[in-house]
N, C-alpha and C. Protein backbone atom coordinates (compact mmCIF):
# COMPACT_ATOMS: atom_id res chain seq x y z
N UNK A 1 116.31 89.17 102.85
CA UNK A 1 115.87 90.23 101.99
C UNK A 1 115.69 91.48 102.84
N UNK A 2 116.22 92.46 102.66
CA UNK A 2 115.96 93.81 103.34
C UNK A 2 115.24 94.95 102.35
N UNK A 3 114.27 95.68 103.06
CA UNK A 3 113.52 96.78 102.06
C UNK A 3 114.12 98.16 102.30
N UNK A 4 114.37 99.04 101.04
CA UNK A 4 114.80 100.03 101.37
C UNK A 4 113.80 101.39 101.85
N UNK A 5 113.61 101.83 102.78
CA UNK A 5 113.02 102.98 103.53
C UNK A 5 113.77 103.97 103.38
N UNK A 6 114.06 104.34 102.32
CA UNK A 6 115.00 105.56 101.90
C UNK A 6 114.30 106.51 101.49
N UNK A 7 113.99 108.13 101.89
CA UNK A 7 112.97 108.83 101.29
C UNK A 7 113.21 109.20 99.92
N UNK A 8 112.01 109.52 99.25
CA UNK A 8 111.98 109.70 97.89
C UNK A 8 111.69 111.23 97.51
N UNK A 9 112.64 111.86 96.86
CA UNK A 9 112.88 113.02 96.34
C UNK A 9 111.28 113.77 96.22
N UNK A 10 110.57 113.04 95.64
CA UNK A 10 109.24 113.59 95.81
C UNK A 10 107.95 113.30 96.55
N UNK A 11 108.37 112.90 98.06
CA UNK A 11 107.65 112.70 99.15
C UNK A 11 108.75 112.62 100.55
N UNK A 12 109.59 113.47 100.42
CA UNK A 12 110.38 114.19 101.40
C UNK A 12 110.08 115.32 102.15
N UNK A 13 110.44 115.59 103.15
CA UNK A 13 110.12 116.43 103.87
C UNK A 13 109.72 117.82 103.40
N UNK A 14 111.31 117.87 102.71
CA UNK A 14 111.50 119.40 102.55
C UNK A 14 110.35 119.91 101.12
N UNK A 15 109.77 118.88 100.47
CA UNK A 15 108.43 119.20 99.26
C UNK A 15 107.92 119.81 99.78
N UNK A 16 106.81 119.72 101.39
CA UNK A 16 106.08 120.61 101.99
C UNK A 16 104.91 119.27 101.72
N UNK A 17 104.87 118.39 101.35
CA UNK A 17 103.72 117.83 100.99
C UNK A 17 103.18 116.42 102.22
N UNK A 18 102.31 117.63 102.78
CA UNK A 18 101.52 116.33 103.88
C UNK A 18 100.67 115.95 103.75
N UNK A 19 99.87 115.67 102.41
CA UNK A 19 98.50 115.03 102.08
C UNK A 19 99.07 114.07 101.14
N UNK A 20 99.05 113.18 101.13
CA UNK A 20 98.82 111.92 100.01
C UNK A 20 97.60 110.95 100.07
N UNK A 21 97.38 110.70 98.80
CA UNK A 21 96.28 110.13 98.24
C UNK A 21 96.85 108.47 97.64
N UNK A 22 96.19 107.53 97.61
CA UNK A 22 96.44 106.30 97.00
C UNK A 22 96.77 107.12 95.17
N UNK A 23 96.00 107.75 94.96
CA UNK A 23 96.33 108.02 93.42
C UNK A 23 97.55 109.05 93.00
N UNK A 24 98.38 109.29 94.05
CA UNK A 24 99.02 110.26 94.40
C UNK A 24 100.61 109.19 93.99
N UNK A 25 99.91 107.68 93.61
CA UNK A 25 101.57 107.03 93.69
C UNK A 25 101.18 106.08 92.86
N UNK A 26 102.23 105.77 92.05
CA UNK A 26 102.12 104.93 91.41
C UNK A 26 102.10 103.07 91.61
N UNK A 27 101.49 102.46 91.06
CA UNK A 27 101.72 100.84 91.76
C UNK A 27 103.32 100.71 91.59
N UNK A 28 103.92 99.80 92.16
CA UNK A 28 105.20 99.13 92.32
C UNK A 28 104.80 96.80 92.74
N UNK A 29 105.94 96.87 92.33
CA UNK A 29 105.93 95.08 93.21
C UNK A 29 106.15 94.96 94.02
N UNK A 30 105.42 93.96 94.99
CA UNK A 30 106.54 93.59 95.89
C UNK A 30 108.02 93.35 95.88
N UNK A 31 108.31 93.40 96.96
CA UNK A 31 109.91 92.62 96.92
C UNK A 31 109.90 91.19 96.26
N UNK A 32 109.20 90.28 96.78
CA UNK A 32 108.92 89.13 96.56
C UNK A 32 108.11 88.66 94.57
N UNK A 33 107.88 90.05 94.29
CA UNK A 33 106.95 90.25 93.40
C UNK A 33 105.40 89.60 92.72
N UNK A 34 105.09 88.89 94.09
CA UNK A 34 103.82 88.24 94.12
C UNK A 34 102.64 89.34 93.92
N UNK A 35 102.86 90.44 94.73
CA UNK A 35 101.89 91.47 94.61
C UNK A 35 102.35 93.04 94.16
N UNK A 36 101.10 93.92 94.59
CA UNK A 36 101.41 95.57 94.02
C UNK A 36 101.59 96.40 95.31
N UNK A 37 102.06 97.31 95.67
CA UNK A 37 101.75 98.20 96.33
C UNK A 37 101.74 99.60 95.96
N UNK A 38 101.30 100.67 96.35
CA UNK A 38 101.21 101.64 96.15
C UNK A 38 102.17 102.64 97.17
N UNK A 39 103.36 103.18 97.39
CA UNK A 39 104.20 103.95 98.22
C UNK A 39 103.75 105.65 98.60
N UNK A 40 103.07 105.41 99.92
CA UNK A 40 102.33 107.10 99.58
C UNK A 40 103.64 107.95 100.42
N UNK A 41 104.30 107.40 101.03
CA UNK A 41 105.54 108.00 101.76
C UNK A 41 106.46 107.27 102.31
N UNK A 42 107.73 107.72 102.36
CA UNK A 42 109.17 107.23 102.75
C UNK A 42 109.92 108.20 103.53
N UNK A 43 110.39 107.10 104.87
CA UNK A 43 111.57 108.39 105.70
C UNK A 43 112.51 107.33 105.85
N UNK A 44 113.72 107.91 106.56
CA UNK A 44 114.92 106.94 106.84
C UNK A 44 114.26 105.81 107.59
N UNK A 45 113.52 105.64 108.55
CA UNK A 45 112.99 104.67 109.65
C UNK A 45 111.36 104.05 109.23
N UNK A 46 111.07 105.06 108.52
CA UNK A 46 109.85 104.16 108.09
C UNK A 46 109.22 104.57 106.43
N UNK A 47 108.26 103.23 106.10
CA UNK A 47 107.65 103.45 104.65
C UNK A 47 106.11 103.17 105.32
N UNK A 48 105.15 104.22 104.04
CA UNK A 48 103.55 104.18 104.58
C UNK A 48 103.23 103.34 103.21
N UNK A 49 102.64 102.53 103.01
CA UNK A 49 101.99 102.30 101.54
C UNK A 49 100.57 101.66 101.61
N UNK A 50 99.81 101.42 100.23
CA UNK A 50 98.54 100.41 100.28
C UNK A 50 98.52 99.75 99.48
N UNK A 51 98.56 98.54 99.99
CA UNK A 51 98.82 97.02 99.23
C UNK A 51 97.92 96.37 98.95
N UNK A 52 97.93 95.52 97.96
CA UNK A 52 96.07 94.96 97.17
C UNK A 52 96.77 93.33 97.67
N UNK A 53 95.83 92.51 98.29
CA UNK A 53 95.64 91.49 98.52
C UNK A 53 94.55 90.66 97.86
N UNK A 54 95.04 89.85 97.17
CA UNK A 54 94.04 88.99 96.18
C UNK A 54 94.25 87.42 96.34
N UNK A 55 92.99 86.56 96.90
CA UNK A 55 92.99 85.25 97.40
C UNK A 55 94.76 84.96 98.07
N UNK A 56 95.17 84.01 97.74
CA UNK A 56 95.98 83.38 99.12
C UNK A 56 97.49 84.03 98.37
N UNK A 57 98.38 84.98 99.24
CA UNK A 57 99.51 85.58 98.70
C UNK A 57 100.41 85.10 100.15
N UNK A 58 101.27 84.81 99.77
CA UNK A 58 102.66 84.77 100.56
C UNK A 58 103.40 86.73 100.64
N UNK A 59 103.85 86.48 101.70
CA UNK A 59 104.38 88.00 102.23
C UNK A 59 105.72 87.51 101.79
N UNK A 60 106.17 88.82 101.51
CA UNK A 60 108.11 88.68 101.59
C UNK A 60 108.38 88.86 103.00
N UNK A 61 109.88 88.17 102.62
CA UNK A 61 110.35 88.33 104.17
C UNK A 61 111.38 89.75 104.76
N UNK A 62 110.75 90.52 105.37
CA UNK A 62 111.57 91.49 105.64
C UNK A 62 112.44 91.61 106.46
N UNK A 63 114.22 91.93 106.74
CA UNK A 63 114.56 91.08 107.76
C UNK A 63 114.89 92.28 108.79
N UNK A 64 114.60 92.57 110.17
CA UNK A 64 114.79 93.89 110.85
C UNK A 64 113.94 95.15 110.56
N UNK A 65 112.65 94.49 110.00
CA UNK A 65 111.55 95.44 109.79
C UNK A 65 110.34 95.36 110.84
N UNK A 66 109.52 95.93 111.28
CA UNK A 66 108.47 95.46 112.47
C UNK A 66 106.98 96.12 111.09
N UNK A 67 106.35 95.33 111.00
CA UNK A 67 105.35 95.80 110.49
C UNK A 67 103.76 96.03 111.09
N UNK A 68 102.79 96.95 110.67
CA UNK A 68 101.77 97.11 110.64
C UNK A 68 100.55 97.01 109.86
N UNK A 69 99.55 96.36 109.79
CA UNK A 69 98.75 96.01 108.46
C UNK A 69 97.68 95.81 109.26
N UNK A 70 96.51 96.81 108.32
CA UNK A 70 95.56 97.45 108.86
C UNK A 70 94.28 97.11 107.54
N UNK A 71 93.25 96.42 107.08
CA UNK A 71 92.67 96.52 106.20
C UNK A 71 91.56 97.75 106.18
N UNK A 72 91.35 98.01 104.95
CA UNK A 72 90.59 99.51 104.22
C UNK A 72 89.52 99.04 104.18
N UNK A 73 88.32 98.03 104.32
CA UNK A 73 87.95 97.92 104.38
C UNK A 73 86.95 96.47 105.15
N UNK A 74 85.92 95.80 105.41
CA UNK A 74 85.28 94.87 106.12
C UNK A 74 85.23 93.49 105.53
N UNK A 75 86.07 93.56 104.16
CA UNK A 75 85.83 92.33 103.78
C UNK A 75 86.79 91.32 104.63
N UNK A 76 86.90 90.52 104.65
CA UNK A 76 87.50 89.14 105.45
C UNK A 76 88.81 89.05 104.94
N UNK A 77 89.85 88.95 106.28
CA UNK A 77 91.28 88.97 106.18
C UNK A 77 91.98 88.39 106.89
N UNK A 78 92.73 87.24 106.44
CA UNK A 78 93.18 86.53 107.65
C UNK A 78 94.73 86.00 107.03
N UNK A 79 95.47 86.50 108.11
CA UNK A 79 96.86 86.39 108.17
C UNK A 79 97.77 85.20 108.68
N UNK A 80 98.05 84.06 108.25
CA UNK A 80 98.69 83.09 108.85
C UNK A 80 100.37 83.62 109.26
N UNK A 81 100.31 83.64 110.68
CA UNK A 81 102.10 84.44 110.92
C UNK A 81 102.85 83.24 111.50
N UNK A 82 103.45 82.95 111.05
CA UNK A 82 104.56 82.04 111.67
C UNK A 82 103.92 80.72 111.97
N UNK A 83 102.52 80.82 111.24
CA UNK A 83 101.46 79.10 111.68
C UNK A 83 100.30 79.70 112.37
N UNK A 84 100.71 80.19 112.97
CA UNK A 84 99.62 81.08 113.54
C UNK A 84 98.64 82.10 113.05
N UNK A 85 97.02 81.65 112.78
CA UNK A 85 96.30 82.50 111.83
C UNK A 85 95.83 83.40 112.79
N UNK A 86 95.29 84.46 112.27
CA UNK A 86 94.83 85.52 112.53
C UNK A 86 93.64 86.05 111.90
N UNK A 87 92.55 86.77 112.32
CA UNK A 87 91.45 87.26 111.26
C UNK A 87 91.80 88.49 111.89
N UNK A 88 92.28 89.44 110.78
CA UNK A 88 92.91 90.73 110.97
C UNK A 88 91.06 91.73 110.29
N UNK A 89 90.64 92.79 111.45
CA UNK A 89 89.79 93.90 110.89
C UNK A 89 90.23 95.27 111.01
N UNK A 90 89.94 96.40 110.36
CA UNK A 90 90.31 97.50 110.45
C UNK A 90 90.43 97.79 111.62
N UNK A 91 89.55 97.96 112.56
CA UNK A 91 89.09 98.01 113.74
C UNK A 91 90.40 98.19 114.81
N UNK A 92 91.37 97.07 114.07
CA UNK A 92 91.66 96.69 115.15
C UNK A 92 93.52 96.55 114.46
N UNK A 93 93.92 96.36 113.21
CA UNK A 93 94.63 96.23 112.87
C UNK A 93 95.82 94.76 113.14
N UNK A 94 96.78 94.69 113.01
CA UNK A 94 98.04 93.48 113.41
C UNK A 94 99.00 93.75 113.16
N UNK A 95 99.97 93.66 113.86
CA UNK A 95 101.51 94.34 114.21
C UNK A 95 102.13 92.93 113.81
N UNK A 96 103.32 92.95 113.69
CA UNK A 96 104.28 91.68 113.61
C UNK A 96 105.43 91.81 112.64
N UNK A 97 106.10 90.89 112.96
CA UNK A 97 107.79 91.17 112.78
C UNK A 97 108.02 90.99 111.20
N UNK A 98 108.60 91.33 110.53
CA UNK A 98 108.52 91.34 109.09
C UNK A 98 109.64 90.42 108.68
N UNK A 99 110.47 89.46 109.97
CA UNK A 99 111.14 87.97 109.39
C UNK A 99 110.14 86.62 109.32
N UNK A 100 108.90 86.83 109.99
CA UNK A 100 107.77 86.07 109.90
C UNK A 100 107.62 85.22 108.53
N UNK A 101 107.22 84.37 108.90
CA UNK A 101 106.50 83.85 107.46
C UNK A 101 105.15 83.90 107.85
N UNK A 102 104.52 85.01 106.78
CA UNK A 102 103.46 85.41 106.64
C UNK A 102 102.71 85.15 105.31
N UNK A 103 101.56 84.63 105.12
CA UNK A 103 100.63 84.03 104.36
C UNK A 103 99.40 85.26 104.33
N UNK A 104 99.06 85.83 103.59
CA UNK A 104 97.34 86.27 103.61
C UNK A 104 96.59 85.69 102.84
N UNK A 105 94.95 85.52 103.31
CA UNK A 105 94.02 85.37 102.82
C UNK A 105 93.05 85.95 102.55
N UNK A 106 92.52 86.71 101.24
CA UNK A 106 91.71 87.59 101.00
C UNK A 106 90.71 86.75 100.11
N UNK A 107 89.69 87.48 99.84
CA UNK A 107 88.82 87.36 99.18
C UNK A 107 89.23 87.33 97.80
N UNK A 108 88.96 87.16 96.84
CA UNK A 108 89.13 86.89 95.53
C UNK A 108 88.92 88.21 94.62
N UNK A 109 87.85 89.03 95.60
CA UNK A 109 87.83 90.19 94.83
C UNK A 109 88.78 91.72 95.21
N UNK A 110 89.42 91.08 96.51
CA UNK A 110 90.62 91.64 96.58
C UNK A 110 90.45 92.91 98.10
N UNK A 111 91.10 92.89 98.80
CA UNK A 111 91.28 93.88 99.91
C UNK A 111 92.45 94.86 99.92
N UNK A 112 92.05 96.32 100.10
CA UNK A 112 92.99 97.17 100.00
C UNK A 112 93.32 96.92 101.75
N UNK A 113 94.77 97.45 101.99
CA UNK A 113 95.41 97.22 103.25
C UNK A 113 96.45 98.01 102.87
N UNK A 114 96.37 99.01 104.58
CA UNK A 114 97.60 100.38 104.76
C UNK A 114 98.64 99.39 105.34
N UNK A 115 99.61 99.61 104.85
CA UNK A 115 100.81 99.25 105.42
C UNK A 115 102.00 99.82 105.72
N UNK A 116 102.47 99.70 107.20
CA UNK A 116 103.50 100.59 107.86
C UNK A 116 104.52 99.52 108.08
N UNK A 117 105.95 100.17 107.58
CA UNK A 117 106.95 99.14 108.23
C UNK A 117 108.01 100.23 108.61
N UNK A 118 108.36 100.06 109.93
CA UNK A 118 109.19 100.41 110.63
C UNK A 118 110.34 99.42 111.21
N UNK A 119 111.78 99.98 110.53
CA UNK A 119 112.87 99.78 110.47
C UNK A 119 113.62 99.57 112.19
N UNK A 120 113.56 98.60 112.62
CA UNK A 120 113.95 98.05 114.10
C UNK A 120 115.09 98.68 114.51
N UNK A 121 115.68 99.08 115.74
CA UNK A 121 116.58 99.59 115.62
C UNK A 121 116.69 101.37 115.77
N UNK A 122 115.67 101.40 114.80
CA UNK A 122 115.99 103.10 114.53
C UNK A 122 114.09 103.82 115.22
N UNK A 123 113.22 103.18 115.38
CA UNK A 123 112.00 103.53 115.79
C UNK A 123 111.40 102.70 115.99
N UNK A 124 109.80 102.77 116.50
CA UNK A 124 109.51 101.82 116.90
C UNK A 124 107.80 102.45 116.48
N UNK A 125 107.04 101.04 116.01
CA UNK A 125 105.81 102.16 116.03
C UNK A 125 104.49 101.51 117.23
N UNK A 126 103.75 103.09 116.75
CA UNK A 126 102.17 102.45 117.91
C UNK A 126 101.10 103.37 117.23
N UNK A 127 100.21 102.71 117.50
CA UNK A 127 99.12 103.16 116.41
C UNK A 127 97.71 103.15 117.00
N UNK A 128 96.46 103.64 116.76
CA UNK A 128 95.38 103.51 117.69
C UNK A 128 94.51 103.65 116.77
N UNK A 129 93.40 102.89 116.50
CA UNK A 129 92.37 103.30 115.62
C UNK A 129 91.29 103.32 116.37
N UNK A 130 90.66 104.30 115.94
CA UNK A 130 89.07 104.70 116.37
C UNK A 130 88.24 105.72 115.10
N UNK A 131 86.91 105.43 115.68
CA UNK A 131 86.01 106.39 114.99
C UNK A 131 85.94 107.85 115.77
N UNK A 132 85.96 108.99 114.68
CA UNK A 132 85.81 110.22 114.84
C UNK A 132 84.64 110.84 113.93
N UNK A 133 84.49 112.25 115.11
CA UNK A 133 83.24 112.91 114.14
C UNK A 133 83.52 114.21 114.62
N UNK A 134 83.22 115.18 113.23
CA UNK A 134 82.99 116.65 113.71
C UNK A 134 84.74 116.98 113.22
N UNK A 135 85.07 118.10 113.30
CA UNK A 135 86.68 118.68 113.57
C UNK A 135 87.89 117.66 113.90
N UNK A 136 88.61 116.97 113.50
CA UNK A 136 89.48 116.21 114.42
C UNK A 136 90.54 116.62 114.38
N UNK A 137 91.03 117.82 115.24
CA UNK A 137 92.81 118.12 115.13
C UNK A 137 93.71 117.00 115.15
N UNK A 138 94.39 117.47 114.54
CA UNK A 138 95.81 116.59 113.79
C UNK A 138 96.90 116.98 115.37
N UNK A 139 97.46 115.96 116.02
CA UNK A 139 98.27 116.35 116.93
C UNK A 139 99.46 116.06 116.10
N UNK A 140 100.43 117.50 116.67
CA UNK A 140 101.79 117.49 115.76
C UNK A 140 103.01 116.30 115.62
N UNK A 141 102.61 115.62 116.99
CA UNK A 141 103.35 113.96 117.65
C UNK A 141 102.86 113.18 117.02
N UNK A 142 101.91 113.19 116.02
CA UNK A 142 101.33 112.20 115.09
C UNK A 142 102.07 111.90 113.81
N UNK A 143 103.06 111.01 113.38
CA UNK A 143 103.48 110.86 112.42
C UNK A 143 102.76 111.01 111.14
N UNK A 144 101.70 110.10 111.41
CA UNK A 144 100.98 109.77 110.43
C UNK A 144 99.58 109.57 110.55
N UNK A 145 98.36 110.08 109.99
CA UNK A 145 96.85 110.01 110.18
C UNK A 145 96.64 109.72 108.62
N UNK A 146 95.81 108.24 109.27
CA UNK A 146 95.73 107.49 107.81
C UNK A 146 93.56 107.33 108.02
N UNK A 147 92.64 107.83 107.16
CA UNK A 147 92.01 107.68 106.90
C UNK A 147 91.44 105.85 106.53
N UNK A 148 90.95 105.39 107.25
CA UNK A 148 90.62 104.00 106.92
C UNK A 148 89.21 103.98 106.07
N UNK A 149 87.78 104.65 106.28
CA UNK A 149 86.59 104.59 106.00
C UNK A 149 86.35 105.67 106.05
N UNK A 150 84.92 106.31 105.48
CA UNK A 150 83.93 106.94 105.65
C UNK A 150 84.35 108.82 105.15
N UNK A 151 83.87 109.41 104.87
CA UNK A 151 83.86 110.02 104.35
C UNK A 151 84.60 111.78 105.16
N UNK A 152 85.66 111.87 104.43
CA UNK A 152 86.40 113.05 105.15
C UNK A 152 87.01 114.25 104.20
N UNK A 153 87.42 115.37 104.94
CA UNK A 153 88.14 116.52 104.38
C UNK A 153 89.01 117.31 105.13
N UNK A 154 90.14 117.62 104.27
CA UNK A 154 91.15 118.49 105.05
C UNK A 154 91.46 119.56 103.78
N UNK A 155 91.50 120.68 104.34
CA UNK A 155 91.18 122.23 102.96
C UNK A 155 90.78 122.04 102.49
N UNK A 156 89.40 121.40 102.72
CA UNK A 156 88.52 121.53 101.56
C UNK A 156 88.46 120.29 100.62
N UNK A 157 89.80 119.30 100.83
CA UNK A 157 90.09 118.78 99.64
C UNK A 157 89.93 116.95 100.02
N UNK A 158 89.02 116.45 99.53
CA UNK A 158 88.17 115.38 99.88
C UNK A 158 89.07 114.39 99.94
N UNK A 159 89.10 113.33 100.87
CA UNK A 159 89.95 112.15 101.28
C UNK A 159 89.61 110.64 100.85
N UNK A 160 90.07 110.27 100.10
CA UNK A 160 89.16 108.59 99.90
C UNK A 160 90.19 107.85 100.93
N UNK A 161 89.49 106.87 101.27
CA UNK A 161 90.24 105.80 102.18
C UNK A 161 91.31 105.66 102.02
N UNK A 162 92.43 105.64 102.87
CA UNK A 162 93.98 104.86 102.34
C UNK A 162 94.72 106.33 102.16
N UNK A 163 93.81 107.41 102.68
CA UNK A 163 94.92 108.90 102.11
C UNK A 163 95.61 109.20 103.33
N UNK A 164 96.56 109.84 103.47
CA UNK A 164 96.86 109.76 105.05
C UNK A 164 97.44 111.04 104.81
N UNK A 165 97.88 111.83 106.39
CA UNK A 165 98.42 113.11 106.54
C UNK A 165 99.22 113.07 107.17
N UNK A 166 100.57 113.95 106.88
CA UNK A 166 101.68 113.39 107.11
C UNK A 166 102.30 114.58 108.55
N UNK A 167 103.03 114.41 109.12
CA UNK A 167 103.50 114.89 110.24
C UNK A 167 103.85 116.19 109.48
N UNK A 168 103.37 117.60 110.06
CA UNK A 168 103.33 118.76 110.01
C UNK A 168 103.53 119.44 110.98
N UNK A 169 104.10 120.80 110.84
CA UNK A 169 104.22 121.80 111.65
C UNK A 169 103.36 122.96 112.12
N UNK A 170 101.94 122.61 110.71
CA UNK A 170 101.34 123.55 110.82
C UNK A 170 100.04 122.92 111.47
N UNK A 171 99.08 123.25 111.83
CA UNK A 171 97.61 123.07 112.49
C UNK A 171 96.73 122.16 111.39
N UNK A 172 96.59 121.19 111.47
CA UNK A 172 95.75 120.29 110.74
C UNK A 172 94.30 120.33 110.99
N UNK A 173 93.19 120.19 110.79
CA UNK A 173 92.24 119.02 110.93
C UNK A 173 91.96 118.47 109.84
N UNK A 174 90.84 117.14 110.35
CA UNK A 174 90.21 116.52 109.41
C UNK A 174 88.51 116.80 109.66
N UNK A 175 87.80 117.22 108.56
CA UNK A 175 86.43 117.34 108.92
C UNK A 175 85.94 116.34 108.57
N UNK A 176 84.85 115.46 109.37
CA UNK A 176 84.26 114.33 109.24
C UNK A 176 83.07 114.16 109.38
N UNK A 177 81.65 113.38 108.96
CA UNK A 177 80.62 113.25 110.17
C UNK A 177 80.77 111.90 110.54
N UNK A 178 81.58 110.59 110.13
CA UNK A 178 81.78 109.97 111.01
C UNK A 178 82.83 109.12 110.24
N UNK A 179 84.28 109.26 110.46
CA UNK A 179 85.36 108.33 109.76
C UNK A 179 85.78 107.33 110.97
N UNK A 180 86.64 106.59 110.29
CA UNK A 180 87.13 105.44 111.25
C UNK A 180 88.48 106.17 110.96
N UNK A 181 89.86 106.26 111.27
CA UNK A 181 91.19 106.31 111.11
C UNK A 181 92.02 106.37 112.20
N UNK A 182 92.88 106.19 111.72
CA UNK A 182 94.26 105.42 112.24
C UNK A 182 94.98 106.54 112.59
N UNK A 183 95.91 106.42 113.83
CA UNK A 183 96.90 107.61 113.93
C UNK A 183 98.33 107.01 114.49
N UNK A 184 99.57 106.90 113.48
CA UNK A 184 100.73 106.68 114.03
C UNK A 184 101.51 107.15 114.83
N UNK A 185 101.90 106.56 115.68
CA UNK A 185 103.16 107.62 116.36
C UNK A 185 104.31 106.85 116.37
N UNK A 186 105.54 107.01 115.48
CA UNK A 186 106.70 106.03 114.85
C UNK A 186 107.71 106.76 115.83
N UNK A 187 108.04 106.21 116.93
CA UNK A 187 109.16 107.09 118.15
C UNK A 187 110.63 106.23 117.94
N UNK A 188 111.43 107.72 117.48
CA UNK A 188 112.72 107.41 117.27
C UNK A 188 113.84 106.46 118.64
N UNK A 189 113.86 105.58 118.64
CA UNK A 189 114.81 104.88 119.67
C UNK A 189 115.33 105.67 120.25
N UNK A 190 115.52 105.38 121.74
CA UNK A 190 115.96 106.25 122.77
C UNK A 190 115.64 107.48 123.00
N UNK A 191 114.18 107.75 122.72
CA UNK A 191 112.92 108.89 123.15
C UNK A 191 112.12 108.16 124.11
């Protein structure tokens, strides 16, 4: 099964639009159609989305995809990859290959989770999460700054968890007094 990372006419570059919001997209299925996701952006090499995990879901298999999955919040998350479980926290996130056979286990009342998949081959990603406070400039080498927790703003215009900001040309920040988030850097092969 292969996923298409093809950008979408209205979260393309040339829109101008580097703020997306979870409510900013509509749900979709999985590939597999076990679950929902939400698509907040698409480029040739990579897709950003936030996916609802509810008690025990099987992952599709993506084949030549490298993925990232990061939960939105502290409830309990644990990823069986290839047999191998995992208790995945925001904190700290889990990378892994998207031909895996991958299993999650959520809670019943359900965990939101950012998800990055980057297309092998054409980029490669790396990601760092930490807590910030005060001003946090947006560096322009940042693909992607994904808000995980706590309470933030960029123009003014208030961020719920799972909103992320998209690689710009112009001077970003995020104002915070104390968020947790994520910052991608998706480097095109042979950079």
């Amino acid at each position: 099964m292969s996923i298409d990372l093809g950008a979408r006419p209205d979260l393309n570059e040339s829109a101008g639009l580097d703020v997306v919001t979870p409510a900013d997209a509509a749900p979709e299925s999985w590939a597999n159609g076990l679950g929902v996701t939400r698509v907040l952006a698409k480029r040739l090499a990579w897709r950003l989305s936030i996916a609802e995990l509810r008690g025990r879901m099987p992952f599709s298999r993506l084949e030549g995809v490298e993925r990232v999955l990061i939960p939105l919040s502290a409830s309990p998350l644990t990823l069986t990859v290839d047999g191998v479980e995992h208790r995945v926290e925001r904190e700290r996130g889990i990378r892994f290959p998207g031909e895996a056979r991958v299993v999650a286990s959520a809670d019943r009342g359900g965990v939101s989770v950012v998800n990055v998949m980057v297309k092998r081959g054409l980029a490669v990603p790396a990601y760092r999460i930490d807590v910030r406070r005060g001003a946090v400039p947006i560096d322009p080498n940042t693909t992607l700054t994904v808000l995980l927790a706590g309470a933030a703003t960029v123009d003014d215009l208030p961020l719920p968890p799972g909103s992320a900001l998209l690689q710009s040309t112009r001077p970003r920040r995020i104002l915070c007094e104390s968020a947790l988030i994520a910052r991608f850097r998706i480097v095109p092969c042979g950079h």
